[in-house]
N, C-alpha and C. Protein backbone atom coordinates (compact mmCIF):
# COMPACT_ATOMS: atom_id res chain seq x y z
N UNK A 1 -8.24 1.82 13.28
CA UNK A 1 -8.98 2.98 13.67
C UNK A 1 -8.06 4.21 13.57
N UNK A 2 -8.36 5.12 13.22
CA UNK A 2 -8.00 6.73 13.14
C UNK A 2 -8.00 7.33 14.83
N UNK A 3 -6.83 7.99 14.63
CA UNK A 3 -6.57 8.90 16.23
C UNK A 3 -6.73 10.17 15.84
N UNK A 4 -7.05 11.18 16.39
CA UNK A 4 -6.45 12.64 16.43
C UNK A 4 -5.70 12.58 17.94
N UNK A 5 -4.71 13.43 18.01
CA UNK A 5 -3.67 13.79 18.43
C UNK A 5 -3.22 15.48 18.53
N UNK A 6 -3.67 16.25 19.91
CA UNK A 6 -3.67 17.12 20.27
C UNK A 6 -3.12 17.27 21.86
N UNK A 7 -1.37 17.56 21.42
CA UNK A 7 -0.96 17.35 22.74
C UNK A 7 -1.06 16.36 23.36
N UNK A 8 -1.70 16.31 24.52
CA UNK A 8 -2.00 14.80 25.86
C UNK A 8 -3.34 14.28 25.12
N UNK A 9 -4.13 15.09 24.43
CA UNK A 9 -5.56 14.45 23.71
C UNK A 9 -5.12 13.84 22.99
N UNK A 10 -5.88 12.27 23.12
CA UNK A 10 -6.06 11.57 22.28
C UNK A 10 -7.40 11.40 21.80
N UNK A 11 -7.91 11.39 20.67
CA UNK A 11 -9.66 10.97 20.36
C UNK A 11 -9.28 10.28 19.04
N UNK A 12 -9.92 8.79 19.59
CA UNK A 12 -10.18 7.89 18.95
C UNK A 12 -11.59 8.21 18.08
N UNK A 13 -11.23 8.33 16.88
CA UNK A 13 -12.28 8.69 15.97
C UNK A 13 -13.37 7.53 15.46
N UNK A 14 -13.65 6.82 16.40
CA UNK A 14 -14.13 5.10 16.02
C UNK A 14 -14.90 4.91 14.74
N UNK A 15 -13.01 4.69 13.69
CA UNK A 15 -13.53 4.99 12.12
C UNK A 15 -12.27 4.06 11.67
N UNK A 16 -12.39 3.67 10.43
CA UNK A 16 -11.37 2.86 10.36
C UNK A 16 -10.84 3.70 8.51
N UNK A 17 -11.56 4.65 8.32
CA UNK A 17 -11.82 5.82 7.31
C UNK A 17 -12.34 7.10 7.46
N UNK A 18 -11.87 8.10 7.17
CA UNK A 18 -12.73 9.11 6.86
C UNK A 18 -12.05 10.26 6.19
N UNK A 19 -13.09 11.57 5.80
CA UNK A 19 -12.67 12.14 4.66
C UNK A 19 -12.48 13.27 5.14
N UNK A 20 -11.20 13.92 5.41
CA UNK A 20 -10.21 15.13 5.58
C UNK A 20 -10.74 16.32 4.48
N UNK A 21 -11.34 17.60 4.94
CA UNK A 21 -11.90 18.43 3.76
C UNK A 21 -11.11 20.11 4.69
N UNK A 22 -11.07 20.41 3.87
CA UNK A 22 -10.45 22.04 3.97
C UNK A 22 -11.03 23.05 2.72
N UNK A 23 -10.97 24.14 2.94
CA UNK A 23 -10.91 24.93 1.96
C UNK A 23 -10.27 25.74 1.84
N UNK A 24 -9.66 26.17 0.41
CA UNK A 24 -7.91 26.78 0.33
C UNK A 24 -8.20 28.17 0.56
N UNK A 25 -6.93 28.50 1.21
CA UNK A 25 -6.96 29.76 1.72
C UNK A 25 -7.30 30.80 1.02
N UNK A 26 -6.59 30.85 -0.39
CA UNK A 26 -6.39 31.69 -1.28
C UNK A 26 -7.38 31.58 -2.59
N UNK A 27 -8.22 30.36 -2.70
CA UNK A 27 -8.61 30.41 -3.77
C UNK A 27 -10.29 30.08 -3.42
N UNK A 28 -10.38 30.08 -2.02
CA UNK A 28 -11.89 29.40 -1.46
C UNK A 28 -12.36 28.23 -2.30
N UNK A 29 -11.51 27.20 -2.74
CA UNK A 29 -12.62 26.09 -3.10
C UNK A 29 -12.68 24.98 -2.03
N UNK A 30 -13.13 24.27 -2.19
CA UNK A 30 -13.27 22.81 -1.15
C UNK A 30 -11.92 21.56 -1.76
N UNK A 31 -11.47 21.12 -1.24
CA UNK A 31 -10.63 20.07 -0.93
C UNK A 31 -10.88 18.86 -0.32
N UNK A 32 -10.94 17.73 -0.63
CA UNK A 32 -10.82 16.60 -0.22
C UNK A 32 -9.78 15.24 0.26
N UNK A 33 -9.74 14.93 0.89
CA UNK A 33 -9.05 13.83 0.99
C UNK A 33 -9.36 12.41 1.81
N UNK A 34 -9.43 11.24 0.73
CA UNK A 34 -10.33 9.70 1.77
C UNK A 34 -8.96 9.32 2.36
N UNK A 35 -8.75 8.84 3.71
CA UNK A 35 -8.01 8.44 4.17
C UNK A 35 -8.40 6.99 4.80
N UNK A 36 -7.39 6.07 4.94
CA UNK A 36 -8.11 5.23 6.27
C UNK A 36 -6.98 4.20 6.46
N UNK A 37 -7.15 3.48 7.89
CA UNK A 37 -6.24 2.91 8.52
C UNK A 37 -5.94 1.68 7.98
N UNK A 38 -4.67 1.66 7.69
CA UNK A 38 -3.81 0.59 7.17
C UNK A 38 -2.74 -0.46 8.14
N UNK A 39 -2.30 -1.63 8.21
CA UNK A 39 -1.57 -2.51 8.88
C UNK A 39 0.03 -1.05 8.44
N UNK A 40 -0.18 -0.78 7.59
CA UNK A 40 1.81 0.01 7.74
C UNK A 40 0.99 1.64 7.77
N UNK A 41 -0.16 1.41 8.39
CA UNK A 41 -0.10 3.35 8.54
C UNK A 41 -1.54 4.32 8.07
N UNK A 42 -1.34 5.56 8.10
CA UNK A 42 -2.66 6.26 7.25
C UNK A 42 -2.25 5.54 5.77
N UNK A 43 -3.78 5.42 5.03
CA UNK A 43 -3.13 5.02 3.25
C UNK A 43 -4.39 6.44 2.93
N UNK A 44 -4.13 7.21 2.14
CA UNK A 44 -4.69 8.34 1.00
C UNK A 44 -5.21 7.60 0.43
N UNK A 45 -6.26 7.49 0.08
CA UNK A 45 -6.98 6.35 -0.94
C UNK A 45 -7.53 7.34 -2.49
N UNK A 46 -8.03 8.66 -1.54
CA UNK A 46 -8.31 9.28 -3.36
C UNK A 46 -8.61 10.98 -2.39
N UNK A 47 -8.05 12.00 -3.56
CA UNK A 47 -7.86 13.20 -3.27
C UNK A 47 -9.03 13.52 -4.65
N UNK A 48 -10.08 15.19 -4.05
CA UNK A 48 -10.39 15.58 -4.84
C UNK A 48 -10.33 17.02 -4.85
N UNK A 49 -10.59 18.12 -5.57
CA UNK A 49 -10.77 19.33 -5.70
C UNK A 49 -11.75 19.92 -6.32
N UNK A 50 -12.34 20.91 -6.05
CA UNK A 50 -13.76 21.54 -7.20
C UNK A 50 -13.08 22.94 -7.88
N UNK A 51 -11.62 22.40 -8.09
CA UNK A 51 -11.27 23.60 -9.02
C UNK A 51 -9.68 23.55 -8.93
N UNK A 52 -8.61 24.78 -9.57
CA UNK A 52 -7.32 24.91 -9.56
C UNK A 52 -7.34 26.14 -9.09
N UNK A 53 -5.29 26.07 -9.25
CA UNK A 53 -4.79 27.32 -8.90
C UNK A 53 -4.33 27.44 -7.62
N UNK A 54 -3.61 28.42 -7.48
CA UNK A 54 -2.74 29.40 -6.49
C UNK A 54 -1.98 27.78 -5.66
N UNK A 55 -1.50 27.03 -6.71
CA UNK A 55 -0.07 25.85 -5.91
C UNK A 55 -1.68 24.66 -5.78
N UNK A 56 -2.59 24.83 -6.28
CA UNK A 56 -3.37 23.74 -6.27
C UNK A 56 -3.69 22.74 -7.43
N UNK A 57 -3.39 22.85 -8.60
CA UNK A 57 -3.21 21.95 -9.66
C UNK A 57 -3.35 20.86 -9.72
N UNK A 58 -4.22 19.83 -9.99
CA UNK A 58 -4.38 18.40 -10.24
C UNK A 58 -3.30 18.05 -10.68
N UNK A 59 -2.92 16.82 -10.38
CA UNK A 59 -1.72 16.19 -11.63
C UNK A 59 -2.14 15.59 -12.66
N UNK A 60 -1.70 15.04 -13.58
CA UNK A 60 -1.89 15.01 -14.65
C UNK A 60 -2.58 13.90 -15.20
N UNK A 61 -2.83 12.99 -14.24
CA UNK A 61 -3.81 11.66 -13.97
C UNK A 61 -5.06 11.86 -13.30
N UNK A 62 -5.37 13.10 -12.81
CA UNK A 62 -6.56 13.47 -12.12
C UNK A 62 -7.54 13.49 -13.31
N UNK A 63 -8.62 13.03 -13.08
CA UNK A 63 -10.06 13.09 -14.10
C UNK A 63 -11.16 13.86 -13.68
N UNK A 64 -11.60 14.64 -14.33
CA UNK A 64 -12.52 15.56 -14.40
C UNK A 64 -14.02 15.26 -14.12
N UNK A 65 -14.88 14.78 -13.24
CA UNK A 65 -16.12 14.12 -13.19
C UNK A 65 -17.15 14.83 -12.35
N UNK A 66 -18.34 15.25 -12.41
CA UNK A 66 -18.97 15.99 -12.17
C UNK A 66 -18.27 17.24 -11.39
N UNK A 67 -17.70 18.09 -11.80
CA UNK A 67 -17.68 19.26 -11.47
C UNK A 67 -15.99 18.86 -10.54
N UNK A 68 -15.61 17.64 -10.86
CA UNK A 68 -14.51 17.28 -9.61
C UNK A 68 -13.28 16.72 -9.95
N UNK A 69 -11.79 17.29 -9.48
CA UNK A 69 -10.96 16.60 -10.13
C UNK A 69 -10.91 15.98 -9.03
N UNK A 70 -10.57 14.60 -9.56
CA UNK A 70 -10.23 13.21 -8.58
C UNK A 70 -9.20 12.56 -9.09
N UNK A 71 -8.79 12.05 -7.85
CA UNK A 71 -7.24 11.16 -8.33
C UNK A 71 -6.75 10.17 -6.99
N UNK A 72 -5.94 9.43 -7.38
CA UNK A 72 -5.39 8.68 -6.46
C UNK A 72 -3.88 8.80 -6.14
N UNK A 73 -3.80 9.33 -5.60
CA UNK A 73 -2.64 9.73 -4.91
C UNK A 73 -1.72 8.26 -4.96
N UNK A 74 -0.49 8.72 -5.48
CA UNK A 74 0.57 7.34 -5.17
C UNK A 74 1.73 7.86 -4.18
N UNK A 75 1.29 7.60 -3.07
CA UNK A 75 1.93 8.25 -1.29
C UNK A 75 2.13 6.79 -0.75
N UNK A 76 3.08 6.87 0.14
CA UNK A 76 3.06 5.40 0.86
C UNK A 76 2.41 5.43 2.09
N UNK A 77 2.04 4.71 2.89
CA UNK A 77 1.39 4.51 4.18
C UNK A 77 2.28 5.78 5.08
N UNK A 78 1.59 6.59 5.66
CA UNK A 78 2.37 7.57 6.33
C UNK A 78 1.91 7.03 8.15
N UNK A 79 2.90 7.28 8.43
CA UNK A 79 2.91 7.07 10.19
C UNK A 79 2.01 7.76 10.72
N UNK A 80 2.00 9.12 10.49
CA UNK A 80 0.72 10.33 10.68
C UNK A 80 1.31 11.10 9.61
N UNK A 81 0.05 12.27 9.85
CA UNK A 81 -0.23 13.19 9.41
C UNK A 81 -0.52 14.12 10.23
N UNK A 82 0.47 15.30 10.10
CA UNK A 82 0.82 16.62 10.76
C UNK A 82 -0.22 17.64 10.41
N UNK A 83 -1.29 18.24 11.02
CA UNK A 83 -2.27 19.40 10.38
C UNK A 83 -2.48 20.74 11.05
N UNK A 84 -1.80 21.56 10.29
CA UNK A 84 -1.89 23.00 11.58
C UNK A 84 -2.70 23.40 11.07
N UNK A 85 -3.25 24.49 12.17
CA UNK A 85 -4.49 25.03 12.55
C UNK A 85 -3.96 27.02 12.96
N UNK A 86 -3.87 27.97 11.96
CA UNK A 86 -3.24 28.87 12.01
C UNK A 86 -4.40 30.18 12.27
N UNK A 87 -5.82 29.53 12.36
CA UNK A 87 -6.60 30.03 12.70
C UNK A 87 -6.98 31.52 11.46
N UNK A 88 -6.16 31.69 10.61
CA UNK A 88 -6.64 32.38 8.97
C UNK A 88 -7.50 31.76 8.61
N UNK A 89 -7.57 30.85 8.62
CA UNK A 89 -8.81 30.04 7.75
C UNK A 89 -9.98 29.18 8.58
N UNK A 90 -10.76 28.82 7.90
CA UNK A 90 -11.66 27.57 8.52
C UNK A 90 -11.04 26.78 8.91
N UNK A 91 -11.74 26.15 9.76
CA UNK A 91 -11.00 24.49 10.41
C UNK A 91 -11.37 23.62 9.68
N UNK A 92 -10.48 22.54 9.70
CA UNK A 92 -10.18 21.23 9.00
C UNK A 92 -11.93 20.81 9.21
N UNK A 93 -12.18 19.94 8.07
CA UNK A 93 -13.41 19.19 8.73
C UNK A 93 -13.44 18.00 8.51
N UNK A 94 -13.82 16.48 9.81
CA UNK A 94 -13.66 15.46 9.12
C UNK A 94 -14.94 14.63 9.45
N UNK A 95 -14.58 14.53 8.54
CA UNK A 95 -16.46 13.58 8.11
C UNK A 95 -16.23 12.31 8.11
N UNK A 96 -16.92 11.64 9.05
CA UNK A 96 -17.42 10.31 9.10
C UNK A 96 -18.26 9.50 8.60
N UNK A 97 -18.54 8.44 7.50
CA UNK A 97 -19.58 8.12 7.01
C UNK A 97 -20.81 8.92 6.46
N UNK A 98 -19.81 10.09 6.04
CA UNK A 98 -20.70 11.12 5.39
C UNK A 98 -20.95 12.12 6.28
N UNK A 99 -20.63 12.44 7.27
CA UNK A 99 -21.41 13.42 8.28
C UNK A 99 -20.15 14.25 8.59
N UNK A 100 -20.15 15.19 8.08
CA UNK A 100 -18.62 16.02 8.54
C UNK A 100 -19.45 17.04 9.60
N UNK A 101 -18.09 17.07 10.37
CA UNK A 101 -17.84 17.99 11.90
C UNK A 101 -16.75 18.84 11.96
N UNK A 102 -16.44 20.09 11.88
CA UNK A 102 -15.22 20.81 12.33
C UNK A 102 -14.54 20.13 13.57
N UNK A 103 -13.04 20.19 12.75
CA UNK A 103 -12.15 19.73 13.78
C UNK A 103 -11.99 19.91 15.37
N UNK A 104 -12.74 21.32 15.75
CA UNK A 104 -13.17 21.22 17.21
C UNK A 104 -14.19 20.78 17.65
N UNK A 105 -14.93 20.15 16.91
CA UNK A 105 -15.95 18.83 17.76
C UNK A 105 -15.06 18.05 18.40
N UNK A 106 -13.54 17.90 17.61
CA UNK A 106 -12.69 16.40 18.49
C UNK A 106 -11.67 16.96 19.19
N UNK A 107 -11.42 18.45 18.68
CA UNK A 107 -10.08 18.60 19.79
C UNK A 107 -10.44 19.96 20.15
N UNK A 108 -9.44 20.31 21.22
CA UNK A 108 -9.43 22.37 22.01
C UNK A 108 -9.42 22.92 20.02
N UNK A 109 -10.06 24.14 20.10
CA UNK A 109 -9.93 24.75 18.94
C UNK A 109 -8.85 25.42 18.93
N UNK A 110 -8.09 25.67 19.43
CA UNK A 110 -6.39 26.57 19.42
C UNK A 110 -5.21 25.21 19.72
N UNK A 111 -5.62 23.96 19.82
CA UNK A 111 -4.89 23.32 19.86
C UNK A 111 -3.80 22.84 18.17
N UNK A 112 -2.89 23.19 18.40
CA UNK A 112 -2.03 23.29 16.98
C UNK A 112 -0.53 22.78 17.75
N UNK A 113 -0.07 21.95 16.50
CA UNK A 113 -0.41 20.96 15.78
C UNK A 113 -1.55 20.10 15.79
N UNK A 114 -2.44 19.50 15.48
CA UNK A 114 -2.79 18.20 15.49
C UNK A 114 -2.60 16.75 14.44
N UNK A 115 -2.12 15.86 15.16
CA UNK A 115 -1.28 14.56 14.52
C UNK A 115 -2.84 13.99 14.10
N UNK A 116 -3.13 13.27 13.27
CA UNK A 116 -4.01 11.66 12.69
C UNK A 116 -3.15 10.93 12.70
N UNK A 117 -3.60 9.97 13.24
CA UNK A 117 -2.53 8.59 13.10
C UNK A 117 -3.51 6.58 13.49
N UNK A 118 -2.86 6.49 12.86
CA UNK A 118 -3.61 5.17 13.37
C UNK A 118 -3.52 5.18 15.08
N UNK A 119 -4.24 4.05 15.65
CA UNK A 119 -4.55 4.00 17.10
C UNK A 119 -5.08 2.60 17.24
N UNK A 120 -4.45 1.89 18.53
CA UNK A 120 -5.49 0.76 18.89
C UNK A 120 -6.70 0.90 18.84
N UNK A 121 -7.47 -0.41 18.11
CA UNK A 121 -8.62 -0.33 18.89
C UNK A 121 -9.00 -0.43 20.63
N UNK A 122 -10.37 -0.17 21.04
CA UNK A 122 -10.45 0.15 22.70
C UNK A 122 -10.56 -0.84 22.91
C-alpha cells in the first residue's frame, strides 16, 4: 500500500498503485507518472507527457501514441519520494483507479514537504 507523509500525517492511500499527475510550471502541459508498491519500495512503472520542453524532453525510448509520450522509466525501487508543494503552481494530483483528487483531499494544503512511501497494510 502507498502512504502520504505530511509531517505527523500519515494517510494510507488504500492503493497498492496510483498515478502521480502535475502540470509543468513553465510549459502548462500535464505529466504523468504510474507508481505502485513494491517488496524493495515505490517501483515507477511508466511516465507520460502531452508534450516537451523547458528541461522536459522524453528520452529517447519514449514512444509517441495518441497525442502521448510514454516510457518506462529504468529507476530502482525508491524508499520514497520527496514532493514539494511551493504553492506557484497547482497541486500534485493523485488518482486512484482512475479518479484523481488534488493532493489536499489527503493532506493540510501548505503542508510541504510531502513523502509517498510504501506503508503497512491496517
Amino acid at each position: 500500500m502507498i502512504c502520504l507523509v505530511a509531517g505527523s500525517t500519515v494517510v494510507p492511500l488504500l492503493a497498492g498503485a496510483i498515478t502521480l499527475a502535475w502540470t509543468h510550471s513553465v510549459e502548462k502541459i500535464l505529466w504523468e507518472e504510474d507508481w505502485r508498491a513494491g517488496k524493495a519500495g515505490l517501483e515507477l512503472v511508466e511516465a507520460r507527457v502531452r508534450g516537451s520542453g523547458a528541461g522536459m524532453e522524453p528520452p529517447p525510448e519514449a514512444r509517441f501514441v495518441d497525442g502521448v509520450w510514454k516510457w518506462h522509466p529504468a529507476l530502482p525501487p525508491q524508499r520514497e519520494v520527496v514532493l514539494r508543494r511551493s504553492g506557484a503552481t497547482a497541486d500534485w494530483r493523485v488518482c486512484i483507479s482512475g479518479r484523481c483528487r488534488p493532493m489536499s483531499d489527503y493532506v493540510p494544503p501548505k503542508a510541504d514537504p510531502v513523502v509517498m512511501k510504501t506503508c503497512e497494510e491496517p
